[in-house]
Protein backbone atom coordinates (compact mmCIF):
# COMPACT_ATOMS: atom_id res chain seq x y z
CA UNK A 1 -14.97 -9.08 1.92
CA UNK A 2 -16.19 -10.49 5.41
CA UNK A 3 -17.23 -7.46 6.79
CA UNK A 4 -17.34 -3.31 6.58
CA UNK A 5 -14.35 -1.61 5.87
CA UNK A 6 -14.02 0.70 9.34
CA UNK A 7 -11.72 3.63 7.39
CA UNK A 8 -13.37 6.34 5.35
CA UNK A 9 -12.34 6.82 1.20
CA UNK A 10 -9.53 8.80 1.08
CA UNK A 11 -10.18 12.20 -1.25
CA UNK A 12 -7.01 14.01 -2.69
CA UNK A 13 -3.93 13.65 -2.66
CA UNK A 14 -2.96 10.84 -0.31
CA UNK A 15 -1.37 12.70 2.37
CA UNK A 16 -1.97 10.08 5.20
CA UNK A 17 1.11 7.97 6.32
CA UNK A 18 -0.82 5.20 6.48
CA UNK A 19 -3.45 4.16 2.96
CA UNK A 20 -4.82 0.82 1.61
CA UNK A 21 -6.25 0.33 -1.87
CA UNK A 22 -8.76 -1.59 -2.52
CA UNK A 23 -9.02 -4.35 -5.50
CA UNK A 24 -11.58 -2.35 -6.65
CA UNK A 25 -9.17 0.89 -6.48
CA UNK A 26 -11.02 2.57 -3.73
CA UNK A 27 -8.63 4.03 -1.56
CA UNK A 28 -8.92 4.61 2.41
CA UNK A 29 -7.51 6.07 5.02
CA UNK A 30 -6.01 3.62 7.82
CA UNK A 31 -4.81 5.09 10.92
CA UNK A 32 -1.54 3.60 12.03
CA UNK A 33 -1.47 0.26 13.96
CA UNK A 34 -5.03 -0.28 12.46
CA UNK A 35 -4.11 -2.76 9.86
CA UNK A 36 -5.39 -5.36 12.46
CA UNK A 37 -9.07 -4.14 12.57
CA UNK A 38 -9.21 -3.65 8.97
CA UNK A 39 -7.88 -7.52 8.11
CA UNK A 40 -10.16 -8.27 10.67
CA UNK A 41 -12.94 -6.58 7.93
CA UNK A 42 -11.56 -7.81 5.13
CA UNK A 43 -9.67 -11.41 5.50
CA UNK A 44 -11.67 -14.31 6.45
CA UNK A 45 -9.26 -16.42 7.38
CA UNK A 46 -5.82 -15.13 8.42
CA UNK A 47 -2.98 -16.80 6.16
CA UNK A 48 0.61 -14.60 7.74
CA UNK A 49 1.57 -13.19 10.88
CA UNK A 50 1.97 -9.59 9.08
CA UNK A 51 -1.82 -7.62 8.79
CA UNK A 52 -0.55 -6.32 5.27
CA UNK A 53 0.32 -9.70 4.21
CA UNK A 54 -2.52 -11.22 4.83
CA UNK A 55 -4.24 -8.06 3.00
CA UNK A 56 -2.06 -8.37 -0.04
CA UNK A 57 -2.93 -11.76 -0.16
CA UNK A 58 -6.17 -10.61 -0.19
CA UNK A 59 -5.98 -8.14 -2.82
CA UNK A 60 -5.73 -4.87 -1.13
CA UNK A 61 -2.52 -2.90 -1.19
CA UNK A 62 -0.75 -1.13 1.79
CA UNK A 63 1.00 1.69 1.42
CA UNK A 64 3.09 3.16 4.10
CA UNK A 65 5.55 5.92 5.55
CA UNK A 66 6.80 5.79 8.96
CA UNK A 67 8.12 9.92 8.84
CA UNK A 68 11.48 8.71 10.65
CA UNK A 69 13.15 7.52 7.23
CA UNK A 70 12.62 8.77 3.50
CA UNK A 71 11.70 5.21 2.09
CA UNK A 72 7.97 4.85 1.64
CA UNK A 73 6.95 1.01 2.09
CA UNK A 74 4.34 -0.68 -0.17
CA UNK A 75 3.08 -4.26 0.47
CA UNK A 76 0.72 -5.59 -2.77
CA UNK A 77 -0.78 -8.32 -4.17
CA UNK A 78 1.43 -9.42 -7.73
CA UNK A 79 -1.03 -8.09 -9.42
CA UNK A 80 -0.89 -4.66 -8.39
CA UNK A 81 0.64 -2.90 -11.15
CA UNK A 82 -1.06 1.09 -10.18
CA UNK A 83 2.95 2.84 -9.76
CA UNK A 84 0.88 6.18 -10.23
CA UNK A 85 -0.54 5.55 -6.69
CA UNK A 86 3.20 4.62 -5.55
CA UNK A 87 4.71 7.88 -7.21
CA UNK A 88 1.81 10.18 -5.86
CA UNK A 89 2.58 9.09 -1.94
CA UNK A 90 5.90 9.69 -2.61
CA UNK A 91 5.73 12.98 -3.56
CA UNK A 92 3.50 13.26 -0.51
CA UNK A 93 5.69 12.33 1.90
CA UNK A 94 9.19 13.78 -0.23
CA UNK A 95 10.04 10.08 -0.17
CA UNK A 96 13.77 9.50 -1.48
CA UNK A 97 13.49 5.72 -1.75
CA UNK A 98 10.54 3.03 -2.16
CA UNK A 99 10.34 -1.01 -1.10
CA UNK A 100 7.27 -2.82 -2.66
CA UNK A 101 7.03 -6.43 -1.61
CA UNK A 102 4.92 -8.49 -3.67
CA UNK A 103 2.46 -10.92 -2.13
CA UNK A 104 1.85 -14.18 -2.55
CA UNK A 105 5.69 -14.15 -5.01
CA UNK A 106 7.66 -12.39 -2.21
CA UNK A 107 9.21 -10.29 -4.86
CA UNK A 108 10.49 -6.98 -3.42
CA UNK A 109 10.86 -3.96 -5.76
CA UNK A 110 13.48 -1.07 -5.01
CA UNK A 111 13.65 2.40 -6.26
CA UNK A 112 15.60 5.10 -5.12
CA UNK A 113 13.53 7.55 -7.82
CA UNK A 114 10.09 6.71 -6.50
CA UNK A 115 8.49 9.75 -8.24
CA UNK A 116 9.35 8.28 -11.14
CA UNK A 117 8.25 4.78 -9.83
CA UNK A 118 6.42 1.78 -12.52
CA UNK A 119 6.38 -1.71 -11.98
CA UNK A 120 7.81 -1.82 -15.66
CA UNK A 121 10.39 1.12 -15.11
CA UNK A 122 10.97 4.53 -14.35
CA UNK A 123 7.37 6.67 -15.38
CA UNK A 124 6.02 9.55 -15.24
CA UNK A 125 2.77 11.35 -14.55
């Protein structure tokens, strides 16, 4: 990392619409349209146009629900494989669907049972 990450750890149940996760599995809070300030922590040199590309690419994952639709969005790094994280903000945010786009493979990963969401197939906590 290139600099201090400005968002505090997130503690619970991630209720926020907005979390990152760490490569180290740390997760934090980001308040929406922040994603700039914290690539501009954590990327040293910007690679995409999109904040949570660029942070995928970097290793940190972006989780995301806008509260208009029922789809939770998740960009990641290929890597990522944590679909307990996934399935927990779902049932956080009653999410009936879930898009994960995979960075730097630009796979994208659909469920329409995201609390039963695994990057291998349905699971369950």
């Amino acid at each position: 990392m290139t600099g201090q990450v400005p968002f505090p750890e997130l503690t619970g149940r991630p209720t926020a619409q907005h979390i990152a996760v760490a490569p180290d599995r740390t997760v934090f809070v980001v308040p929406s349209g922040s994603h700039d300030r914290l690539r501009t922590a954590v990327v040293s040199e910007s690679r995409a146009a999109e904040p949570s590309v660029d942070l995928a690419l970097s290793g940190w994952s972006c989780l995301q629900s806008d509260g208009l639709t029922d789809r939770i969005n998740v960009d990641a790094p290929d890597e990522f494989t944590d679909g307990r994280i996934v399935r927990q903000f779902a049932r956080a945010h009653d999410a009936g669907s879930v898009a994960v786009a995979r960075h730097p493979s630009g796979e994208v990963i659909r469920s329409t049972e995201p609390r039963s969401f695994a990057f291998d197939g349905p699971a369950t906590d």
